[in-house]
N, C-alpha and C. Protein backbone atom coordinates (compact mmCIF):
# COMPACT_ATOMS: atom_id res chain seq x y z
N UNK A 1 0.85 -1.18 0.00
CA UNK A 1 0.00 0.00 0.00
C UNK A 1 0.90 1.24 0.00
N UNK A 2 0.66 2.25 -1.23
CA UNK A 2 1.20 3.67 -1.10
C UNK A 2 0.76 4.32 -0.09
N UNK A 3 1.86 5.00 0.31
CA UNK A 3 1.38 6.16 1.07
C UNK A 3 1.64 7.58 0.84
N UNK A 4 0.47 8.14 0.12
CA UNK A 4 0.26 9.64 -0.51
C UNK A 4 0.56 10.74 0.12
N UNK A 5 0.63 11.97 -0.71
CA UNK A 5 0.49 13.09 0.12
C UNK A 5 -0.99 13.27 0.45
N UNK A 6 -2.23 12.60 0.01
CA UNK A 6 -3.25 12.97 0.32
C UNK A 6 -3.22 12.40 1.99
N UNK A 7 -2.62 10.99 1.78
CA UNK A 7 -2.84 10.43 3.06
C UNK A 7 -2.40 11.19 4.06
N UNK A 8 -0.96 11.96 3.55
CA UNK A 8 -0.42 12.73 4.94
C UNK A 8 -1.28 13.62 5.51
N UNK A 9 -2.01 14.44 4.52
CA UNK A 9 -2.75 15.53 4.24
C UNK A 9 -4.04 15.25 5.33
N UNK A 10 -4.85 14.29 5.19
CA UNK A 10 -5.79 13.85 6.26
C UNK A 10 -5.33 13.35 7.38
N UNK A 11 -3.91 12.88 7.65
CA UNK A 11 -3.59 13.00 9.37
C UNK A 11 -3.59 14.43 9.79
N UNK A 12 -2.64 15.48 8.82
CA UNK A 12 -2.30 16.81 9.00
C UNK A 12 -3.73 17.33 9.94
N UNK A 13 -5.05 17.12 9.25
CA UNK A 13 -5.91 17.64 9.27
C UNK A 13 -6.10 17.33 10.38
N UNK A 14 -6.04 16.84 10.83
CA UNK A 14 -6.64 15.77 12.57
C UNK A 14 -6.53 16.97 13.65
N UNK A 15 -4.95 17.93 13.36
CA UNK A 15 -5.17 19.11 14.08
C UNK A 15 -6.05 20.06 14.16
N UNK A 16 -6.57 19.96 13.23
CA UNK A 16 -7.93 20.91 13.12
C UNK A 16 -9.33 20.70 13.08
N UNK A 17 -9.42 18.92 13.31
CA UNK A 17 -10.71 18.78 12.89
C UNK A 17 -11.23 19.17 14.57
N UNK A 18 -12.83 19.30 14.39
CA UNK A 18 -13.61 20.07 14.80
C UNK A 18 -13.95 18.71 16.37
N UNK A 19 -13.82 17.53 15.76
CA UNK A 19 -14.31 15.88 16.69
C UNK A 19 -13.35 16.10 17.76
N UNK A 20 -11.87 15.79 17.31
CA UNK A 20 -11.41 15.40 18.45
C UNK A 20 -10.59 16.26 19.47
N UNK A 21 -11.85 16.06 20.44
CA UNK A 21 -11.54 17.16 21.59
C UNK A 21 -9.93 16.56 22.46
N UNK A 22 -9.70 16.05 22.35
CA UNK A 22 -8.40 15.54 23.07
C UNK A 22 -7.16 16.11 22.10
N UNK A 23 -7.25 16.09 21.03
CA UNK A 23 -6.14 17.16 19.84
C UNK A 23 -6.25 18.63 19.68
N UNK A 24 -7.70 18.60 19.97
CA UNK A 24 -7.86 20.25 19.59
C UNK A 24 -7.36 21.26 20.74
N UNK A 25 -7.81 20.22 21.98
CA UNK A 25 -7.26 21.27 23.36
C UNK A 25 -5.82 20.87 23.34
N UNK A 26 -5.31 19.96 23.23
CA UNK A 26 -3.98 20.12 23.28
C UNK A 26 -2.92 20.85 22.38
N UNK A 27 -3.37 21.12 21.22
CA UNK A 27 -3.38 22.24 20.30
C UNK A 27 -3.23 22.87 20.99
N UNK A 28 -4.17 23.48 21.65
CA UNK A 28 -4.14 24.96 22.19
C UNK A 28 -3.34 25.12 23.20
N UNK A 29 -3.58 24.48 24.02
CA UNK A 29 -2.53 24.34 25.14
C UNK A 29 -0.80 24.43 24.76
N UNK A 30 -0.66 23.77 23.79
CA UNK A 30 0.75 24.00 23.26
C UNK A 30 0.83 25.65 22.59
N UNK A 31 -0.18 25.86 22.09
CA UNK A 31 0.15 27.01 21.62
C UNK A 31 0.41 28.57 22.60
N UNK A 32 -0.62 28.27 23.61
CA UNK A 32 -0.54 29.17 24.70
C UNK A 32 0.70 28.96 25.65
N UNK A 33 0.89 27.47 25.84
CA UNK A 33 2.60 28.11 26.55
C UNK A 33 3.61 28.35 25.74
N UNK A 34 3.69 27.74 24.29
CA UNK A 34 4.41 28.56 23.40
C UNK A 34 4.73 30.06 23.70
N UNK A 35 3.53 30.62 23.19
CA UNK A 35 3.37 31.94 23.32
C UNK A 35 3.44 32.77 24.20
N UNK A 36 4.19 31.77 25.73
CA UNK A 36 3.81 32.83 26.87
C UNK A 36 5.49 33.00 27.16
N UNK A 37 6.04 34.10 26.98
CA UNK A 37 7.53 34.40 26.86
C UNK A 37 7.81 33.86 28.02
N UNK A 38 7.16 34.13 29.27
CA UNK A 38 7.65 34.19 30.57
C UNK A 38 8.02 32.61 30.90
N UNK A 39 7.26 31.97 30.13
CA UNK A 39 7.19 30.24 30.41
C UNK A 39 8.42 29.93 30.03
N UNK A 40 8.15 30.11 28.55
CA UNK A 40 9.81 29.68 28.05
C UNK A 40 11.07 30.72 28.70
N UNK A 41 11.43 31.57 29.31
CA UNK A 41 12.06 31.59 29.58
C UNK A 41 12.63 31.15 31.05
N UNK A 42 11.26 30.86 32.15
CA UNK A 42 11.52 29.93 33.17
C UNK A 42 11.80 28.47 32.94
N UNK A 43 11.60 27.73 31.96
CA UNK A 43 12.05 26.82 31.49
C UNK A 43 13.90 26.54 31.38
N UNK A 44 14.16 27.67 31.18
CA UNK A 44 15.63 27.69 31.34
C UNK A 44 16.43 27.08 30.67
N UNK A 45 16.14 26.63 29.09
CA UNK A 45 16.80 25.49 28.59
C UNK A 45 18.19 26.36 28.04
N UNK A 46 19.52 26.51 28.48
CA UNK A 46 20.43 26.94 28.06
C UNK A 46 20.74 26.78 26.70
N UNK A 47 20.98 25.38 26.15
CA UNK A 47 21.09 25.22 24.68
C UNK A 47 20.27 25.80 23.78
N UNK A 48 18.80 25.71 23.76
CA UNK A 48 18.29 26.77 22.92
C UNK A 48 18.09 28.01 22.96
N UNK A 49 18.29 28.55 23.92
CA UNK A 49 18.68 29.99 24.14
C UNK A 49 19.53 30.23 23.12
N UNK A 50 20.51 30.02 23.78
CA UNK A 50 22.50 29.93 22.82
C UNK A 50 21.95 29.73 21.27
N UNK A 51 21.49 28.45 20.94
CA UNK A 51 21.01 28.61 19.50
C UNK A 51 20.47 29.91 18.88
N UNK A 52 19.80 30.06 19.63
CA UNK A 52 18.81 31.59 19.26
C UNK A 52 17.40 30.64 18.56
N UNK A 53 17.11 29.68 19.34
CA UNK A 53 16.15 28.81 19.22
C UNK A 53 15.13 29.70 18.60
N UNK A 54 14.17 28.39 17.80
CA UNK A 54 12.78 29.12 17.00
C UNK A 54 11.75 28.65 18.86
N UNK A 55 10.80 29.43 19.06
CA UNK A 55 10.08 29.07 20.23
C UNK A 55 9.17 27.73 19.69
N UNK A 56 8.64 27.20 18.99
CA UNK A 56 8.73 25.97 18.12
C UNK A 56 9.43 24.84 18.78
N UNK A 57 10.94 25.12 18.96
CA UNK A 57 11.39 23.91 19.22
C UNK A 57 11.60 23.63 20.84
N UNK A 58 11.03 24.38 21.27
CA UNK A 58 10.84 24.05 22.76
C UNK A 58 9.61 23.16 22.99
N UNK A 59 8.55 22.37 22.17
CA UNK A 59 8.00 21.68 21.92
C UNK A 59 8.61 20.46 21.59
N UNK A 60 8.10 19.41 22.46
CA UNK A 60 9.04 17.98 22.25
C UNK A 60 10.33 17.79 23.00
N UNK A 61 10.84 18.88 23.15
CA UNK A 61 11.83 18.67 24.25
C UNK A 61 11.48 19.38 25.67
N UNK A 62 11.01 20.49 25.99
CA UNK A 62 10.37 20.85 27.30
C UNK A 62 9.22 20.79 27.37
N UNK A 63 8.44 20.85 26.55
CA UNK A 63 7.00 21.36 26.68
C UNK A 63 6.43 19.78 25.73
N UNK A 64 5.79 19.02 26.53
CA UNK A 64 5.82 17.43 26.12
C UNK A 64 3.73 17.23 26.41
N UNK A 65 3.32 16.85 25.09
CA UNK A 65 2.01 16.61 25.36
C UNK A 65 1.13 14.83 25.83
N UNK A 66 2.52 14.71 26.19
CA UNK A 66 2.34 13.60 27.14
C UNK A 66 3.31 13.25 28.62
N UNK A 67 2.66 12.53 29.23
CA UNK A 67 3.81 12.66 30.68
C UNK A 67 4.75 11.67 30.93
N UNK A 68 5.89 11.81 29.78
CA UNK A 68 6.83 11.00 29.90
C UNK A 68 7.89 11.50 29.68
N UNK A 69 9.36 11.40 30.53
CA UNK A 69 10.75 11.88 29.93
C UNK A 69 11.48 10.70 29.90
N UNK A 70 12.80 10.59 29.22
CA UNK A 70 13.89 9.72 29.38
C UNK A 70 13.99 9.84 30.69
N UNK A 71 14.94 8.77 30.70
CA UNK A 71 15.53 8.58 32.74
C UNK A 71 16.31 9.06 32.40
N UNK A 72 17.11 9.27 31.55
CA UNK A 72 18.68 9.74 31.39
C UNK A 72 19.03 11.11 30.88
N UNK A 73 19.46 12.27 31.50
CA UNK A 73 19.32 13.14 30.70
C UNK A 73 20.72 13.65 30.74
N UNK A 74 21.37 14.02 29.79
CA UNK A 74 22.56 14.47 29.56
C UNK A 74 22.40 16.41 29.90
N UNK A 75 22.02 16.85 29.58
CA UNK A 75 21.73 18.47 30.27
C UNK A 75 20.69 18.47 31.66
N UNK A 76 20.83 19.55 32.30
CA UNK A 76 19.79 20.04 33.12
C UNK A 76 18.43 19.97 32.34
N UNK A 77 17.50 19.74 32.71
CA UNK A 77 16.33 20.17 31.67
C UNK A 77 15.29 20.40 33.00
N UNK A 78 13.97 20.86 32.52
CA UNK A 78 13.34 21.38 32.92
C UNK A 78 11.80 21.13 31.80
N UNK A 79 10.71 20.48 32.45
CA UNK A 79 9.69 20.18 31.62
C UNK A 79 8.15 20.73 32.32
N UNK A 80 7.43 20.96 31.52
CA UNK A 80 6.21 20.65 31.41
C UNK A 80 5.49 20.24 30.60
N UNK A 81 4.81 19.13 31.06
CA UNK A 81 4.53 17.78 30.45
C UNK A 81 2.71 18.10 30.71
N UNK A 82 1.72 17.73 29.68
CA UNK A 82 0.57 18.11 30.15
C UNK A 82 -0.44 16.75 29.53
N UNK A 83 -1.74 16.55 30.09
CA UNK A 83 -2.74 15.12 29.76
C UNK A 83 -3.54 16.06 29.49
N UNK A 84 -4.99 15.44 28.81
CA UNK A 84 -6.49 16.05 28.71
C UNK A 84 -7.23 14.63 29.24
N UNK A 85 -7.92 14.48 30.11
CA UNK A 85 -9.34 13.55 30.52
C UNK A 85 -10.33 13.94 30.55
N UNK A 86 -11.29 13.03 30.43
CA UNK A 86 -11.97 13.40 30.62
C UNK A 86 -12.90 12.33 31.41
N UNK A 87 -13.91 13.23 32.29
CA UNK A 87 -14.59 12.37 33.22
C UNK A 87 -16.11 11.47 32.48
N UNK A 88 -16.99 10.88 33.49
CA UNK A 88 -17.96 9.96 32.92
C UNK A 88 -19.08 11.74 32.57
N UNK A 89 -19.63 10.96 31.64
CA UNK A 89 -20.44 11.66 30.95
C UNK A 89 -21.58 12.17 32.38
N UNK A 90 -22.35 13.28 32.54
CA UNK A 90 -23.57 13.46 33.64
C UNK A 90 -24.71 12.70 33.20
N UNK A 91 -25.29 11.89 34.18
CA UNK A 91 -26.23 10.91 33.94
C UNK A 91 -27.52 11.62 33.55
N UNK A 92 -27.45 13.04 33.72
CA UNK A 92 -28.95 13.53 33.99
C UNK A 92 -28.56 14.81 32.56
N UNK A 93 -27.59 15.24 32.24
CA UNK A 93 -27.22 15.89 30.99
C UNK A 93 -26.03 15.65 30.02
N UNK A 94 -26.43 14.50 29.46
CA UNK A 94 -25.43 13.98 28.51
C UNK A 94 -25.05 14.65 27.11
N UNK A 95 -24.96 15.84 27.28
CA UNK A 95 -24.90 17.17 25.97
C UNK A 95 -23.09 17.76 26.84
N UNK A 96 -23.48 17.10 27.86
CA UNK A 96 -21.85 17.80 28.59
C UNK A 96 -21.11 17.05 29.08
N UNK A 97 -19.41 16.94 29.10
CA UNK A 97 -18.84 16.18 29.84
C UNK A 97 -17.66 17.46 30.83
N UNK A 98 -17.00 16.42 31.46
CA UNK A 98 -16.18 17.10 32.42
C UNK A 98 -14.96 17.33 31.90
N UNK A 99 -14.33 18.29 31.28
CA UNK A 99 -12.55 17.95 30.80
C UNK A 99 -12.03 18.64 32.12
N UNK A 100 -10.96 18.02 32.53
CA UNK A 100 -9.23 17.80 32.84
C UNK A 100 -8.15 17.91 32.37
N UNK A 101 -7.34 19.18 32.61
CA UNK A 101 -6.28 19.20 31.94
C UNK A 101 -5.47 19.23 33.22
N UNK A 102 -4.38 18.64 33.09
CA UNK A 102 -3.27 17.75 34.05
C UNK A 102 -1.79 18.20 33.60
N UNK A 103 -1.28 19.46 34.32
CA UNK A 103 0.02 19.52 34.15
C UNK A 103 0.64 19.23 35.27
N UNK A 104 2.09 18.48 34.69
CA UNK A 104 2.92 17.81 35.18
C UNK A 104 4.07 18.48 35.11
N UNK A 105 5.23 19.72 35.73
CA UNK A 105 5.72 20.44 35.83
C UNK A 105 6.92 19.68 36.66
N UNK A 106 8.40 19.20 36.22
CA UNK A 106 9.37 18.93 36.74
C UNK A 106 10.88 19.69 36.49
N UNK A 107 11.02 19.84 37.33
CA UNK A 107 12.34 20.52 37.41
C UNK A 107 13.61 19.63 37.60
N UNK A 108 14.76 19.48 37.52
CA UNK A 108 15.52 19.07 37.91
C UNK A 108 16.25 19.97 38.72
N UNK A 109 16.78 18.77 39.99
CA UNK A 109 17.16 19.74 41.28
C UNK A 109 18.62 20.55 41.09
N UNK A 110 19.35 20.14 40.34
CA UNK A 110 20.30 20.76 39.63
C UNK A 110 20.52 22.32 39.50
N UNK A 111 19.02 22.31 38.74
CA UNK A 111 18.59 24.36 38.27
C UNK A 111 16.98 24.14 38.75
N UNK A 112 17.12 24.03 40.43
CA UNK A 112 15.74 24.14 41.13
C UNK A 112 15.41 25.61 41.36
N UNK A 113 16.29 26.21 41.49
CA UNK A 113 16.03 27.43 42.07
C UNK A 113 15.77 28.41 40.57
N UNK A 114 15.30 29.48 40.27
CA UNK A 114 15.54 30.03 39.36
C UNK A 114 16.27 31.32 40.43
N UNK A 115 17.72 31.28 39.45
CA UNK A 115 18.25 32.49 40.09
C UNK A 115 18.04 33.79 39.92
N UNK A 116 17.20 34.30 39.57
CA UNK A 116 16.70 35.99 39.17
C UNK A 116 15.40 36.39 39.91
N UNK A 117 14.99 34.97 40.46
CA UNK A 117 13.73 35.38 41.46
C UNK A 117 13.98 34.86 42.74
N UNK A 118 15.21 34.04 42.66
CA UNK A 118 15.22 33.35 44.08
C UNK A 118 14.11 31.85 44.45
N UNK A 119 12.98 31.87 43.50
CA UNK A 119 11.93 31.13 43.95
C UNK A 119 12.24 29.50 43.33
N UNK A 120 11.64 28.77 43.92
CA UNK A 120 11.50 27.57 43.42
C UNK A 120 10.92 27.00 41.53
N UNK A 121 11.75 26.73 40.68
CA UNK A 121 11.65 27.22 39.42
C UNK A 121 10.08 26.42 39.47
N UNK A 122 10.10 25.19 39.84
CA UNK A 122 8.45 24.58 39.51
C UNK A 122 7.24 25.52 40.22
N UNK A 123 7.54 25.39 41.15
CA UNK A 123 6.50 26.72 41.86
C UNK A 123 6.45 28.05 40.93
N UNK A 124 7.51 28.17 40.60
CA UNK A 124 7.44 29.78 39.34
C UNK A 124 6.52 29.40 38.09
N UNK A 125 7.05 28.34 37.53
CA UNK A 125 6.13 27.69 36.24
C UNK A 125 4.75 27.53 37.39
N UNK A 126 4.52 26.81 37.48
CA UNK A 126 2.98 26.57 38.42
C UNK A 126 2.36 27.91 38.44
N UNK A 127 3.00 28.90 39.07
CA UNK A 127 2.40 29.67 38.93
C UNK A 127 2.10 30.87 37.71
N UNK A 128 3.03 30.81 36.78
CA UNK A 128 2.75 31.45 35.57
C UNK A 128 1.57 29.99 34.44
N UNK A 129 1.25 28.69 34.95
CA UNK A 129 0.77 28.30 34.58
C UNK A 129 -0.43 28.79 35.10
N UNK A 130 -0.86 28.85 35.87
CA UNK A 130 -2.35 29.12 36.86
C UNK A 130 -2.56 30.36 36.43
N UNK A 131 -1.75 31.39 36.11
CA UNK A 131 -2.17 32.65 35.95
C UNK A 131 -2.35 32.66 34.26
N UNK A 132 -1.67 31.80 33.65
CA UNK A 132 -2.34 31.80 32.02
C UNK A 132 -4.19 31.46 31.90
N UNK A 133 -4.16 30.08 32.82
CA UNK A 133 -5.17 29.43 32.46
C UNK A 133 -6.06 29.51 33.79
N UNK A 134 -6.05 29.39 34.90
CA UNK A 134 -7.02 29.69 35.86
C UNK A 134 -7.80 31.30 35.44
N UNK A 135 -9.79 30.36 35.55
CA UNK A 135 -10.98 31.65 34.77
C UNK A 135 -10.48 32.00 33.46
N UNK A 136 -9.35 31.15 32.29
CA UNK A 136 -9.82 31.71 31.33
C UNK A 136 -10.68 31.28 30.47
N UNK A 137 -10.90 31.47 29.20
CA UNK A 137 -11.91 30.83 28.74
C UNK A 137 -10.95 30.10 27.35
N UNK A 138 -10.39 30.02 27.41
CA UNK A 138 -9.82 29.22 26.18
C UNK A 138 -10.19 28.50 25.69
N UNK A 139 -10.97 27.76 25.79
CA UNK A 139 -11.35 26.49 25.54
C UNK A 139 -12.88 26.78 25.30
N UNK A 140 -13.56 27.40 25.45
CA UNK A 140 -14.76 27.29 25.17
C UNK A 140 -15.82 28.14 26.51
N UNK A 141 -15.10 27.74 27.52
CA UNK A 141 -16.04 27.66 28.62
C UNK A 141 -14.56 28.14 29.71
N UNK A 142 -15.17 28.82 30.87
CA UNK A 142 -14.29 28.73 32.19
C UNK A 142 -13.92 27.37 32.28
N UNK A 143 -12.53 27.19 32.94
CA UNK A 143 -11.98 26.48 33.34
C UNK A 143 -11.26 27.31 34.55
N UNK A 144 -11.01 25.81 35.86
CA UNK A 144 -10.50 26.54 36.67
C UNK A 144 -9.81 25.71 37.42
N UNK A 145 -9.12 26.35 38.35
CA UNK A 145 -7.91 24.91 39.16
C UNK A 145 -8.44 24.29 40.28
N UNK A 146 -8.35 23.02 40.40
CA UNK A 146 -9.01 22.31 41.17
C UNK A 146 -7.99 21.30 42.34
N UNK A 147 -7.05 21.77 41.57
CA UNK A 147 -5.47 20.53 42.42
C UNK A 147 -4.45 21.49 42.33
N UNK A 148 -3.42 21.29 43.22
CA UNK A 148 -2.25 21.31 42.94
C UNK A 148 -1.09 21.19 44.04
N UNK A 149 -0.17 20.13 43.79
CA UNK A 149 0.10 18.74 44.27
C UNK A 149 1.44 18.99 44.35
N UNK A 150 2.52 19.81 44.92
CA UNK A 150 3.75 18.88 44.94
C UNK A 150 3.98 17.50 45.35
N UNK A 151 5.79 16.90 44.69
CA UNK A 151 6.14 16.04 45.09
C UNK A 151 7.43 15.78 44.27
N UNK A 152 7.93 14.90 44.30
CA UNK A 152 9.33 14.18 43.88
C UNK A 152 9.13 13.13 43.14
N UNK A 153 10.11 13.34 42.31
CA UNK A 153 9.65 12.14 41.23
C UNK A 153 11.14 11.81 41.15
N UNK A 154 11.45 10.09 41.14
CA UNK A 154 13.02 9.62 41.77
C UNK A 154 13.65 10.39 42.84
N UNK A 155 15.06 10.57 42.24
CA UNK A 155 15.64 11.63 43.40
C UNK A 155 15.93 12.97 42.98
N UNK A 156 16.06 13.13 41.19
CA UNK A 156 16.34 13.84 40.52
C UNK A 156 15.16 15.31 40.12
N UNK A 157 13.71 14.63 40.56
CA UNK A 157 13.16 16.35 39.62
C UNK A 157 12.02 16.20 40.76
N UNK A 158 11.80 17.75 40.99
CA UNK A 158 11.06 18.20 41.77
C UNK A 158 9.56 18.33 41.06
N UNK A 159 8.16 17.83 41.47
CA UNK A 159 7.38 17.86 40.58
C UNK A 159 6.09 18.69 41.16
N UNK A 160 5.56 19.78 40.42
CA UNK A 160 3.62 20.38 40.62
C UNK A 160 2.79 19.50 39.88
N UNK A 161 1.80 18.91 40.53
CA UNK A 161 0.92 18.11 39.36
C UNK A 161 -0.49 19.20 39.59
N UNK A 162 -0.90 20.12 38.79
CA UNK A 162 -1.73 20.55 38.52
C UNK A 162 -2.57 20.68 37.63
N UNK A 163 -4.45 20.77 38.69
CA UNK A 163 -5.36 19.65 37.67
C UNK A 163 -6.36 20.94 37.46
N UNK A 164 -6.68 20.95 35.98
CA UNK A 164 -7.85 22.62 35.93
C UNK A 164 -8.73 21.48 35.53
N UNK A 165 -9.82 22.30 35.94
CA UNK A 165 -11.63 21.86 35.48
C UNK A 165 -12.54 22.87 34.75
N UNK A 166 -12.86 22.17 33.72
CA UNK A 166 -14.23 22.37 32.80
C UNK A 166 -15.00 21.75 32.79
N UNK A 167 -16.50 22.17 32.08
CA UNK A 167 -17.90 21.24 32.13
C UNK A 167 -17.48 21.85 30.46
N UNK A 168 -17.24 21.20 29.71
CA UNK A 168 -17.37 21.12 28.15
C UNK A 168 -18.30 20.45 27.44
N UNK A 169 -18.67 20.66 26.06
CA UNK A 169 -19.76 20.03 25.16
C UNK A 169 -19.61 18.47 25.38
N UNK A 170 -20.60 17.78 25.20
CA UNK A 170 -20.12 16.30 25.04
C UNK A 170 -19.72 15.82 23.50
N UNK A 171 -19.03 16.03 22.71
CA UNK A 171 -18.52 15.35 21.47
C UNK A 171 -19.88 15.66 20.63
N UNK A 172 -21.04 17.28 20.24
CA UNK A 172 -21.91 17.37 19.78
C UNK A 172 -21.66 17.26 18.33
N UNK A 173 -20.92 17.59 17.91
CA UNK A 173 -20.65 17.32 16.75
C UNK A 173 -19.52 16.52 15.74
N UNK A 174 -20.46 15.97 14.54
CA UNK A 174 -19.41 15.18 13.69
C UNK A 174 -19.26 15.51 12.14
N UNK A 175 -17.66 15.90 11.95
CA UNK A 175 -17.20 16.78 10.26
C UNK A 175 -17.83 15.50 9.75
N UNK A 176 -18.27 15.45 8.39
CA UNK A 176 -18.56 14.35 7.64
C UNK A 176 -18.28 15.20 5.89
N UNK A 177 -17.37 15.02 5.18
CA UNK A 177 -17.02 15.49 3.92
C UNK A 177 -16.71 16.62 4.63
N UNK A 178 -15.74 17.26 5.04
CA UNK A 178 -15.38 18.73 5.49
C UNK A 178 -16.23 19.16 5.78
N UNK A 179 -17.43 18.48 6.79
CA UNK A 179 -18.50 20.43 7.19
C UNK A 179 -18.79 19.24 8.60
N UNK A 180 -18.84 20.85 9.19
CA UNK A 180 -19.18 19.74 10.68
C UNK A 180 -20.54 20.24 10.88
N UNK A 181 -20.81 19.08 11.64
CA UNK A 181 -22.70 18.93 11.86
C UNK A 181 -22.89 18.78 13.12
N UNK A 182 -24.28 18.69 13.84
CA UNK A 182 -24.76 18.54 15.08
C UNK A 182 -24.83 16.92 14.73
N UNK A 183 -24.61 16.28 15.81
CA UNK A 183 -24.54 14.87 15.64
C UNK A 183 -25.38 14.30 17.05
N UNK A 184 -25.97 15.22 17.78
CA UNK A 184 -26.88 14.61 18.69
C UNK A 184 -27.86 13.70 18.71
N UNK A 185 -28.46 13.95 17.47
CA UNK A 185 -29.54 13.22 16.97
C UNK A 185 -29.47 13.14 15.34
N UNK A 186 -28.80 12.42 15.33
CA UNK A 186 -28.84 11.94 13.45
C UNK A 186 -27.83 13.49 13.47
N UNK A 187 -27.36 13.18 12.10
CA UNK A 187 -26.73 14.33 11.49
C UNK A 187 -27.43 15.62 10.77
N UNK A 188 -27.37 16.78 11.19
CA UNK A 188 -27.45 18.16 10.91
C UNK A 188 -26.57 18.95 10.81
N UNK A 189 -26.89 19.28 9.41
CA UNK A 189 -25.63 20.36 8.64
C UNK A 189 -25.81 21.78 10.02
N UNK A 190 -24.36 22.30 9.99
CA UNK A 190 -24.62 23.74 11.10
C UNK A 190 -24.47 24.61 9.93
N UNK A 191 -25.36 25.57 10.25
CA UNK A 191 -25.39 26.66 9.77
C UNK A 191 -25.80 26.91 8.25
């Protein structure tokens, strides 16, 4: 079996389609700590600094849309790692579910401290995280913080596990030929 540029072309799309709420918020989420200078530069990654890094590539190496690192790390690094869940559907309004977004913020104790504030660098991220996204509406709807958890992870990185809450749509709609529809009840073209 070939594999086309059309084929690439319809994974490409997956970022944008309208269904899956687990890509689309994480989309965004990458894009907003992208974009938040203050993040990436508490992040502290020396090497891309020095490069004169694109803010781009601090994606995949600090800023990870799943919660996993190597055990082994040859530099200091410094991550935030983030999940989307979501909870059981409401028995009594099934038009809504609960999303969870779950950042996982580790430092290594190495460059714990950030030296220009004195403060604890995960506690600094934590809190320029909470102040991006705690009451905003990004996503559709308020979201707001509901956890937040130090602890240690091995002996090496200091960790915030912080959990925000939304009441979001339940999956109302489905693209079918490029147009997305109400899919509650049988399919209806929007708009």
């Amino acid at each position: 079996m070939e594999w086309t540029n059309e084929d690439r072309a319809k994974l490409l799309s997956m970022k944008e389609t309208v269904d899956s709420d687990d890509i689309k918020v994480k989309e965004g989420i990458k894009k907003i700590l992208l974009e938040n200078r203050y993040i990436i530069h508490v992040l502290n990654n020396k090497e891309l600094e020095e490069a004169d890094a694109e803010i781009d590539e601090y994606f995949g190496v600090n800023i990870l849309p799943y919660y996993i690192i190597q055990p082994t790390q040859h530099n200091v690094q410094n991550f935030i790692c983030y999940e989307v869940a979501y909870d059981e559907v409401n028995k009594y309004n099934t038009a809504v579910k609960t999303l969870r977004i779950i950042f996982y913020i580790l430092c290594e104790h190495k460059n714990l401290i950030d030296k220009e504030t004195g403060m604890a660098r995960h506690d600094l991220l934590a809190a320029l995280i909470q102040d991006q996204f705690n009451f905003s509406n990004d996503f559709g709807a308020k979201i707001h913080l509901i956890s937040d958890v130090p602890t240690v992870v091995d002996n090496d990185y200091a960790c915030r596990t912080m959990i925000f809450k939304q009441i979001a749509d339940n999956n109302l709609v489905k693209t079918k030929d490029g147009i997305p529809r109400f899919a509650n009840k049988g399919v209806h073209k929007i708009g």
